[in-house]
N, C-alpha and C. Protein backbone atom coordinates (compact mmCIF):
# COMPACT_ATOMS: atom_id res chain seq x y z
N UNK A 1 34.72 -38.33 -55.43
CA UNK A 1 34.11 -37.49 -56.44
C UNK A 1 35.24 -36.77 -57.17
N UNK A 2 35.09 -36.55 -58.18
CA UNK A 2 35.93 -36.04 -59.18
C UNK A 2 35.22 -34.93 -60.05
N UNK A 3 36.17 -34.05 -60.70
CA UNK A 3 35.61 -32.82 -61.19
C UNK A 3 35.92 -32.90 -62.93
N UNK A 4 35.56 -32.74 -63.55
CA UNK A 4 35.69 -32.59 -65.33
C UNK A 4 35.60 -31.65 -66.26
N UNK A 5 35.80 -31.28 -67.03
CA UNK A 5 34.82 -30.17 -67.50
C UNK A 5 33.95 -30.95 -68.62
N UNK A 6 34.30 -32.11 -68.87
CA UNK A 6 33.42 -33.05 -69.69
C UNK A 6 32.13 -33.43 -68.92
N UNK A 7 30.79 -33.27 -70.09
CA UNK A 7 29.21 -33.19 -69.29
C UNK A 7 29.63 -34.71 -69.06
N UNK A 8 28.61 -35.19 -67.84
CA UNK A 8 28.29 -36.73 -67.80
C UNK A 8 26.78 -36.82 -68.37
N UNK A 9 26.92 -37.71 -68.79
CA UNK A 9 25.54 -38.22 -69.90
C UNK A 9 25.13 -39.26 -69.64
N UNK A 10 23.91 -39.73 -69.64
CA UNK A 10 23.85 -41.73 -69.81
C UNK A 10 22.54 -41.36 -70.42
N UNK A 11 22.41 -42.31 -71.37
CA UNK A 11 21.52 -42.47 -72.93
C UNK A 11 20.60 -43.51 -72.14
N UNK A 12 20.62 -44.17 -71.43
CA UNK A 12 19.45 -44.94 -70.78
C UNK A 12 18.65 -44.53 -69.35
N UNK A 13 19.39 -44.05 -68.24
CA UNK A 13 19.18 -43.39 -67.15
C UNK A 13 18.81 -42.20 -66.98
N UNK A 14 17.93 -41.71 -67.08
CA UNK A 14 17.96 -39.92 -67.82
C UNK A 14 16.72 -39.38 -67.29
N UNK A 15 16.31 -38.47 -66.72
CA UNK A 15 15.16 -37.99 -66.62
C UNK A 15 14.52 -36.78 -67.87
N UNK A 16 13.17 -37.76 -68.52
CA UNK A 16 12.57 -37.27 -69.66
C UNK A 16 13.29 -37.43 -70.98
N UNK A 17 14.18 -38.51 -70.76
CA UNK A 17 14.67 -39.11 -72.28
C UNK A 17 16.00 -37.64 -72.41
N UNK A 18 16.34 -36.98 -71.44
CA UNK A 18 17.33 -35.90 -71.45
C UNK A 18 18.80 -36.09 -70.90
N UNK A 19 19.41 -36.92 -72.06
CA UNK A 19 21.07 -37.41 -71.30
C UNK A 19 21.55 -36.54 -70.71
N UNK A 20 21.62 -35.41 -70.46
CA UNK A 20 22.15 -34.07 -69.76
C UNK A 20 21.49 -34.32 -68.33
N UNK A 21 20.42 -35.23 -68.20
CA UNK A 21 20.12 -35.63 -66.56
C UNK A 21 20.24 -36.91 -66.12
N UNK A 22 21.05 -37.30 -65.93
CA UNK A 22 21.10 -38.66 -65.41
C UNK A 22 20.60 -39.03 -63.89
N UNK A 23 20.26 -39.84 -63.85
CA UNK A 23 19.37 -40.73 -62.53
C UNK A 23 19.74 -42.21 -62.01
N UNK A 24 19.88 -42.12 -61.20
CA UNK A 24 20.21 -43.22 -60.62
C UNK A 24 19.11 -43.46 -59.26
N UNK A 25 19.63 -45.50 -58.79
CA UNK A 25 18.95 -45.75 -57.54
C UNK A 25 20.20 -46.32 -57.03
N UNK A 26 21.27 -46.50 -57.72
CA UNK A 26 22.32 -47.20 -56.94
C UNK A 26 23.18 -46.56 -55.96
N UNK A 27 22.37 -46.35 -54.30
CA UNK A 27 22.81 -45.44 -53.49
C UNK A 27 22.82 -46.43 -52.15
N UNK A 28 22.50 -47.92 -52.59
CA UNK A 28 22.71 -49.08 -51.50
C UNK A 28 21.88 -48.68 -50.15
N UNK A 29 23.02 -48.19 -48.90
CA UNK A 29 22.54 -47.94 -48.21
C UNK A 29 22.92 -46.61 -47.41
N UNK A 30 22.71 -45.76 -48.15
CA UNK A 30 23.37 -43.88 -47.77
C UNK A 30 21.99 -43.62 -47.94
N UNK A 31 20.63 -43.86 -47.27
CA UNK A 31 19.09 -43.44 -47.61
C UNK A 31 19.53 -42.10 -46.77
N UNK A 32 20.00 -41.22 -45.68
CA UNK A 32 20.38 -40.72 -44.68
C UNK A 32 21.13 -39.60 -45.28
N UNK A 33 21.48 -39.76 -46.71
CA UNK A 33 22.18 -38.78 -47.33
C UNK A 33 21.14 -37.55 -48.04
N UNK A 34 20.15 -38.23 -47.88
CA UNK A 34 19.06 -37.79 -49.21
C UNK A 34 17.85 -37.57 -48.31
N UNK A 35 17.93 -37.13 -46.76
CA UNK A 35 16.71 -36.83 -46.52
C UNK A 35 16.58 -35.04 -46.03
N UNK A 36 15.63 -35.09 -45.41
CA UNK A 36 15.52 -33.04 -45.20
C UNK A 36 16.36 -32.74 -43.94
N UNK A 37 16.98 -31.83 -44.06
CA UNK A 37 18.22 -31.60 -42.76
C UNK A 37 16.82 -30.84 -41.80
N UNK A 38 16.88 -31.09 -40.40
CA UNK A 38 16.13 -30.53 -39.44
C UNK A 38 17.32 -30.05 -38.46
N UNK A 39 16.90 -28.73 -38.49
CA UNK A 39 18.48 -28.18 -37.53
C UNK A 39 17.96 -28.54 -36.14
N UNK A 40 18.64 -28.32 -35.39
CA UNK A 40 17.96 -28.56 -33.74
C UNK A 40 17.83 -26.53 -33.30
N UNK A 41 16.63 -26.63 -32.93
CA UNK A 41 15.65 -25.83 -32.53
C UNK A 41 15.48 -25.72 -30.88
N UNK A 42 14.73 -25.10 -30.43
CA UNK A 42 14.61 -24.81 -29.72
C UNK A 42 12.81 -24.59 -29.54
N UNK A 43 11.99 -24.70 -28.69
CA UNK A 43 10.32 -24.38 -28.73
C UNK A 43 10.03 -24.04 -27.27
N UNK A 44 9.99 -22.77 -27.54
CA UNK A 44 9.20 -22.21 -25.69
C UNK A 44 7.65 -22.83 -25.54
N UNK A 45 7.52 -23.35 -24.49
CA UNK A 45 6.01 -23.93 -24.29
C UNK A 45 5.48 -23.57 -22.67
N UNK A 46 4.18 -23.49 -22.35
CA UNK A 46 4.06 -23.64 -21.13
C UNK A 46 3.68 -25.09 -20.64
N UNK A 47 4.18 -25.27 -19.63
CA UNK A 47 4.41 -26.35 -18.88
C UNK A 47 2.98 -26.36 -17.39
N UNK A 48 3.12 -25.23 -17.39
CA UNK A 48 1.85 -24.87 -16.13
C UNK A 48 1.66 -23.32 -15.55
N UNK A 49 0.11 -22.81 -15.81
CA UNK A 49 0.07 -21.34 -14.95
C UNK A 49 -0.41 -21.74 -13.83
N UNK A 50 0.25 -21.32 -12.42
CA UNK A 50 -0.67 -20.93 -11.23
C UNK A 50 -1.03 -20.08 -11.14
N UNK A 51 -2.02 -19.30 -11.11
CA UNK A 51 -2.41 -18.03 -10.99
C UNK A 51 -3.32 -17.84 -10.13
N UNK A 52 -3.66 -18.35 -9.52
CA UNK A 52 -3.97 -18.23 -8.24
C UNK A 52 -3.59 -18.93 -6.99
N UNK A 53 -2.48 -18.75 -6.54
CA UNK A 53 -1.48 -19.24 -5.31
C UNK A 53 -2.23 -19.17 -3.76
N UNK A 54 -1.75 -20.06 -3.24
CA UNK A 54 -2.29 -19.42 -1.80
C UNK A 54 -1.75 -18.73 -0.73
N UNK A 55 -2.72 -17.74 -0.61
CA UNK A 55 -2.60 -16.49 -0.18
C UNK A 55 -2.63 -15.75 -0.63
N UNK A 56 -1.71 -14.44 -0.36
CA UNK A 56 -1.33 -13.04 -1.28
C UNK A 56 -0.94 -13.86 -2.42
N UNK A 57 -1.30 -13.07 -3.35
CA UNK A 57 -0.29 -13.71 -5.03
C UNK A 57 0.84 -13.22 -5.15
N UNK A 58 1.64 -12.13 -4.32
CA UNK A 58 3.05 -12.09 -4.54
C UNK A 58 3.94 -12.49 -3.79
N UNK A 59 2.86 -13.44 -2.62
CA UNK A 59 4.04 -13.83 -1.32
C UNK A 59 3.93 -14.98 -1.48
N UNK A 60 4.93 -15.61 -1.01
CA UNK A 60 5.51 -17.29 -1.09
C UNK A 60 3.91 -17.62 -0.30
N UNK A 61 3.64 -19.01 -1.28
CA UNK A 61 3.93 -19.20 -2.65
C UNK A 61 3.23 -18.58 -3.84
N UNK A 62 4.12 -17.32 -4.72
CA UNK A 62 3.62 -16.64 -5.75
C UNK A 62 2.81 -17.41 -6.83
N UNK A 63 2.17 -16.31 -7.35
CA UNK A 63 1.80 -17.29 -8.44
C UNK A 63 2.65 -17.11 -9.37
N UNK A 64 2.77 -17.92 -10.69
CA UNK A 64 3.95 -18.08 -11.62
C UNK A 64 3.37 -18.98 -12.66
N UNK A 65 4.27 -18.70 -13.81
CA UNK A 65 4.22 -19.28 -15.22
C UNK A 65 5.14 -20.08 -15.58
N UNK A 66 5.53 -21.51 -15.38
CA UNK A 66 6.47 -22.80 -15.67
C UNK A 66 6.73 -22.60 -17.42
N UNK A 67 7.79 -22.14 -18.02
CA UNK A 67 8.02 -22.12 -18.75
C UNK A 67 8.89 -23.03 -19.56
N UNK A 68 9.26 -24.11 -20.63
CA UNK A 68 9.63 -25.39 -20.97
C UNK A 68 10.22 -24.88 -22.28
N UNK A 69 11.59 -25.51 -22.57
CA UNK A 69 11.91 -25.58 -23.60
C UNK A 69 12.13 -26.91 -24.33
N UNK A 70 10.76 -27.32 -25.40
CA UNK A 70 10.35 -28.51 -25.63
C UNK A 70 10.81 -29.14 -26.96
N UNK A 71 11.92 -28.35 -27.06
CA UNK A 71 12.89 -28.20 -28.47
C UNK A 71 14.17 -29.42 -28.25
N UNK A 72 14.23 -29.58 -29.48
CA UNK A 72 15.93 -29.91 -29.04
C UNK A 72 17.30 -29.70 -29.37
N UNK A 73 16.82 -28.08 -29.90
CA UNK A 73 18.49 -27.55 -29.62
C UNK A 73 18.10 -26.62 -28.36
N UNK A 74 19.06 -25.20 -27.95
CA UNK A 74 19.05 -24.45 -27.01
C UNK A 74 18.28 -23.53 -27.46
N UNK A 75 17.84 -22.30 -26.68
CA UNK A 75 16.58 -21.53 -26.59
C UNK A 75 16.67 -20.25 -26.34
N UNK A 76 17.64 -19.30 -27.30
CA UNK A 76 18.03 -17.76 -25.95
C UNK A 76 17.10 -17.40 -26.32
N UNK A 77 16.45 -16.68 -25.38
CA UNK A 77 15.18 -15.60 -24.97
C UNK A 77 15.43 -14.44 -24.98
N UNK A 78 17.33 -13.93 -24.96
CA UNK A 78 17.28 -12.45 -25.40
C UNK A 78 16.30 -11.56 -26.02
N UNK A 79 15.60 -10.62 -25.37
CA UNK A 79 15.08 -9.98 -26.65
C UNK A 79 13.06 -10.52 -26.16
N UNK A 80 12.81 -11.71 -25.49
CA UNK A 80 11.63 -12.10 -25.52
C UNK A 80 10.68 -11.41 -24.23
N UNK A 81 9.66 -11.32 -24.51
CA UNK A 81 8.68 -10.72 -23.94
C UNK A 81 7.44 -11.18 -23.39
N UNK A 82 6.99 -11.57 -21.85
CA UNK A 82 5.77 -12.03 -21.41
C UNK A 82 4.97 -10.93 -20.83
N UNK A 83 3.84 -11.21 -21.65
CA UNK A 83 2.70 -10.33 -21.06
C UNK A 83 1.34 -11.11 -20.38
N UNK A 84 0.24 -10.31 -20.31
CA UNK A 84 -0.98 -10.90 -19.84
C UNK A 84 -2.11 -9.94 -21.05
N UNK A 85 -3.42 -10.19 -20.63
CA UNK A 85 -4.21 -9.24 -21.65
C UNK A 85 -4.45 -8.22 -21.45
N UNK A 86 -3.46 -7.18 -20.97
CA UNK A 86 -3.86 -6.02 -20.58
C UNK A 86 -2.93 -4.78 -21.97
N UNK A 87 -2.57 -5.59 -22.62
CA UNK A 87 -2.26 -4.86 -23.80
C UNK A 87 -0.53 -3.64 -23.47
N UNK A 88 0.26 -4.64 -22.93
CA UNK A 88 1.65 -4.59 -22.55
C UNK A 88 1.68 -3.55 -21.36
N UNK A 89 0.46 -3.51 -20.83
CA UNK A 89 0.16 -2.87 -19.14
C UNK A 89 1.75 -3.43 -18.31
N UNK A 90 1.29 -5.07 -18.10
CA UNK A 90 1.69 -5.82 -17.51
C UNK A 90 3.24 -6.60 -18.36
N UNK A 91 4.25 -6.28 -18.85
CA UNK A 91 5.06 -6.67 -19.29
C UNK A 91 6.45 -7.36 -18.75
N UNK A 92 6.71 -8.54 -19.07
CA UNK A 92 7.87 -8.93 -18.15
C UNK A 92 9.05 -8.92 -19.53
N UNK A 93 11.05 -8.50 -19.43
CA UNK A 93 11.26 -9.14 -20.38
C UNK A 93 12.93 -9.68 -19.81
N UNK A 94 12.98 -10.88 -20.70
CA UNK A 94 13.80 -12.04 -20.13
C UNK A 94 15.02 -10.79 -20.84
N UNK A 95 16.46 -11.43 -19.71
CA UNK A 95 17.48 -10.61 -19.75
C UNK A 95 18.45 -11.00 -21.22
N UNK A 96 19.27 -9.96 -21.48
CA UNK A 96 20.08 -10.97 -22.61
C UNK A 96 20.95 -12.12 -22.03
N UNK A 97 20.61 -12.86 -22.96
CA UNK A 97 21.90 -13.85 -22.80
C UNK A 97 20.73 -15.29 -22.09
N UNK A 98 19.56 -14.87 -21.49
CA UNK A 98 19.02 -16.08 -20.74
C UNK A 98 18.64 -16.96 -21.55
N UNK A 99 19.40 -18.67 -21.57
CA UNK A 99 19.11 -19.73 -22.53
C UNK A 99 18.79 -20.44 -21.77
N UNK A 100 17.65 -21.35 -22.32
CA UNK A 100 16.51 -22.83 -21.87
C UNK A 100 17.59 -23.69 -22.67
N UNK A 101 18.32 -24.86 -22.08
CA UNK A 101 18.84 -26.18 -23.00
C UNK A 101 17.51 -26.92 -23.13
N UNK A 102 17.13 -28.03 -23.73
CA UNK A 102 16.38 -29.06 -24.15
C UNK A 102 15.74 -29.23 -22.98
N UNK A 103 14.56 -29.76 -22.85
CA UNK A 103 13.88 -30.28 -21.74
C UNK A 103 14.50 -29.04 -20.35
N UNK A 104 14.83 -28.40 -20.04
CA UNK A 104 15.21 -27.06 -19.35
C UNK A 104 13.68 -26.62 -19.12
N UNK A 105 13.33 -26.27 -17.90
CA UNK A 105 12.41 -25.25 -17.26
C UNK A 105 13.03 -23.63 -16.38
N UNK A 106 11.79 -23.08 -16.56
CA UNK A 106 11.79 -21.50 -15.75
C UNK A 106 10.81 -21.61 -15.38
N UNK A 107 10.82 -20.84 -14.14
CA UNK A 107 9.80 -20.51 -13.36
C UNK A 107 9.69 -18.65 -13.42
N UNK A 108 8.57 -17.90 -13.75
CA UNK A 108 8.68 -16.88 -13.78
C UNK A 108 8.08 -16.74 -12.63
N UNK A 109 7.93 -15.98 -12.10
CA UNK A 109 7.10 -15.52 -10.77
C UNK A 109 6.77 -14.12 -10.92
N UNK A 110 5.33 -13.58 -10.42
CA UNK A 110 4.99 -12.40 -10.69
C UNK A 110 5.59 -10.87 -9.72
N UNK A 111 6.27 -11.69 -8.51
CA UNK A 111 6.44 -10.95 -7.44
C UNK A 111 8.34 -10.55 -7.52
N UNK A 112 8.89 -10.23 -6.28
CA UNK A 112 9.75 -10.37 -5.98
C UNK A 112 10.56 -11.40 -5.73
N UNK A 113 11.91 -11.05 -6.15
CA UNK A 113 13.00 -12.39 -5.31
C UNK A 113 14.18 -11.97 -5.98
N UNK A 114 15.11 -12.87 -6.04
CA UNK A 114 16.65 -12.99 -6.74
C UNK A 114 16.30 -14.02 -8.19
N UNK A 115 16.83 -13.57 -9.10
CA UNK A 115 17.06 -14.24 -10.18
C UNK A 115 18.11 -15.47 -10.17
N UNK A 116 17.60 -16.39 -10.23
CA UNK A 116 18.47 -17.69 -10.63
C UNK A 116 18.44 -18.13 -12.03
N UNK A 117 18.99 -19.72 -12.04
CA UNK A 117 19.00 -19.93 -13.73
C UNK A 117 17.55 -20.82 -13.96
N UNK A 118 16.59 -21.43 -12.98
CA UNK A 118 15.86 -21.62 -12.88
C UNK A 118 14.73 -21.06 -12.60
N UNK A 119 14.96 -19.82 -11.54
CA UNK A 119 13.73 -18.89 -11.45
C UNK A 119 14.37 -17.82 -11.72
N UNK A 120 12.60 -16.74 -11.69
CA UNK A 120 12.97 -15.67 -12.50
C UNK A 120 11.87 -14.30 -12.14
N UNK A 121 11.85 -13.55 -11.30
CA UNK A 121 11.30 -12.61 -10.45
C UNK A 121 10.69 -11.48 -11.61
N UNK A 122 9.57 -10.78 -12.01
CA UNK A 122 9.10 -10.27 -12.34
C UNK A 122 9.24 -8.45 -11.65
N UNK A 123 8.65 -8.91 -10.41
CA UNK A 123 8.89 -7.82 -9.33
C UNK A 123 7.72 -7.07 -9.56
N UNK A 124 6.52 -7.15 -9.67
CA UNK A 124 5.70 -6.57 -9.34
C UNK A 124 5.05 -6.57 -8.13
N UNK A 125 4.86 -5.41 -7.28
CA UNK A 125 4.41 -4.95 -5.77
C UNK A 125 2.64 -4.77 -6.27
N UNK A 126 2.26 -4.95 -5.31
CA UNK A 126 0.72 -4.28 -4.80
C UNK A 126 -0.32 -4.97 -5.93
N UNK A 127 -0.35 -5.65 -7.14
CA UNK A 127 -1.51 -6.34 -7.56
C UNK A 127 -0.79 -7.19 -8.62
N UNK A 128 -1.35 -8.03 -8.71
CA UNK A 128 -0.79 -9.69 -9.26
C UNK A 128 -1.11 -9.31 -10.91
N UNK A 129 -0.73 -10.07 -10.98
CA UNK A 129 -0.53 -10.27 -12.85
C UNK A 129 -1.29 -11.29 -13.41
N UNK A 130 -1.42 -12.55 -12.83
CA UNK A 130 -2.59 -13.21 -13.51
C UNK A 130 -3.98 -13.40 -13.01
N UNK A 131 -5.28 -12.66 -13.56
CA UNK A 131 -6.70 -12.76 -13.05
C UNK A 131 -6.36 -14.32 -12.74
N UNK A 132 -6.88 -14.80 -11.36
CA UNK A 132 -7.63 -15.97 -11.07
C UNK A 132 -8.95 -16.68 -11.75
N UNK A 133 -9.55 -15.74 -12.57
CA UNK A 133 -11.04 -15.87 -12.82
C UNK A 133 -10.38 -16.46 -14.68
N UNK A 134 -9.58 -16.04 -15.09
CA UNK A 134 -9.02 -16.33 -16.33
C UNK A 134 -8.05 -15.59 -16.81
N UNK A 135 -7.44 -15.76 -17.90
CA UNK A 135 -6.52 -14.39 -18.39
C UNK A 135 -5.91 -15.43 -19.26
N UNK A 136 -4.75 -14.28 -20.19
CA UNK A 136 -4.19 -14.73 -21.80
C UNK A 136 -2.60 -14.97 -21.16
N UNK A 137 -1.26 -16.19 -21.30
CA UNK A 137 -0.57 -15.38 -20.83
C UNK A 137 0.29 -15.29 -22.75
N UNK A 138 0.96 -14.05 -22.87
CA UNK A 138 1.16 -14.21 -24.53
C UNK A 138 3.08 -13.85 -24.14
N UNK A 139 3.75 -14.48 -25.37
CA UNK A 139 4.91 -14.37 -25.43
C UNK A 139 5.19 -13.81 -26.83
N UNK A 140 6.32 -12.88 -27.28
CA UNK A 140 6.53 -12.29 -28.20
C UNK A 140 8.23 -12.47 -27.79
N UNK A 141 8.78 -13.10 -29.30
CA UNK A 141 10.22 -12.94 -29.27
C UNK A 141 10.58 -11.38 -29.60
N UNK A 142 12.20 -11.73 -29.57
CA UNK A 142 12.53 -10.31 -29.93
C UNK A 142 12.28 -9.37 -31.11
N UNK A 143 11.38 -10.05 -32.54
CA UNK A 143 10.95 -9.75 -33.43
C UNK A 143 9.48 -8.71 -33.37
N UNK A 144 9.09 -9.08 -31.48
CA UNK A 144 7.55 -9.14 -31.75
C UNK A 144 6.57 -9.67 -31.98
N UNK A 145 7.05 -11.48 -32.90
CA UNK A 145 5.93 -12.21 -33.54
C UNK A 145 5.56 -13.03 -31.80
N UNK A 146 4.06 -13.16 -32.09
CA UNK A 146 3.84 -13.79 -31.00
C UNK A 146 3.92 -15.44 -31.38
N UNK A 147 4.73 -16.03 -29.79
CA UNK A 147 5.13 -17.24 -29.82
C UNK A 147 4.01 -18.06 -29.20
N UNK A 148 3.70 -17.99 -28.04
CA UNK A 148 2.63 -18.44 -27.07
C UNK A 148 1.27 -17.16 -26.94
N UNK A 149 0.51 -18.06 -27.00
CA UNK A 149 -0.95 -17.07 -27.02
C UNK A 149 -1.74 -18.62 -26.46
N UNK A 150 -1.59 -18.38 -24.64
CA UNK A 150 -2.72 -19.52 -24.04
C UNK A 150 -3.58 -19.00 -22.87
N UNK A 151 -4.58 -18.86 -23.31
CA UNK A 151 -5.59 -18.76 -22.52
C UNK A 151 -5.83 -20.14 -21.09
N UNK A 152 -6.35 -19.32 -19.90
CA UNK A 152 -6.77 -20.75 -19.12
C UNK A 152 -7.53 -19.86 -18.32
């Protein structure tokens, strides 16, 4: 490519009979040049709620929310927020810096434990977080906008 300060014109190729626009199809095979750029993303999804575990719901095995990143770039959750429908009663929020790669799972759990890069302890004592009978579980990034809103 080359630069001019002379316009390029063509008197036959032109969009609307306007030599000041020229048009072409002779682009062979560069179709790949000319399509919509899709950045790689990232998409939090749920993968599976247990919410009703057996036994106590905060003792092994807790109940928990399988969380999926169904994207395919990386996923930081800095900043993101899981609740239930109790109107941020019940609030969990992911630490800075915690990233889902592609196909990557979390396990949240409602109870106690140690944080790994796979699981992820809530720490709530004495009553569980997801009704057995039903419940909402909702996610809000660090903006606030809600991401996940699934009922089961």
């Amino acid at each position: 490519v080359g630069f001019t300060t002379n316009a390029v014109t063509d008197a036959s190729n032109n969009l609307n009979g306007d030599e000041a626009l020229p048009t072409t199809t002779n682009f062979g095979s560069f179709p790949e040049l000319f399509t919509a750029f899709t950045p790689d993303t990232g998409q939090l999804t749920i993968k599976e709620i247990n919410a009703d575990a057996e036994g106590a719901e905060l003792e092994v095995p807790q109940e928990n929310v399988i969380f999926e990143n169904a994207g395919s770039g990386s996923l930081d959750l800095s900043g993101y927020t899981v609740e239930d429908d109790t109107d941020g009663f019940n609030s969990y929020d992911f630490s800075d810096g915690f990233t889902l790669q592609p196909g990557e799972t979390v396990t949240l759990f409602s109870g106690e434990g140690t944080d790994t890069g796979t699981e992820l302890y809530w720490g709530k004592t004495g009553s569980a977080v997801w009704n057995n009978s039903g419940d909402t579980v909702f996610v809000f990034d660090a903006d606030g906008t809600t991401v996940i809103e699934q009922s089961y």
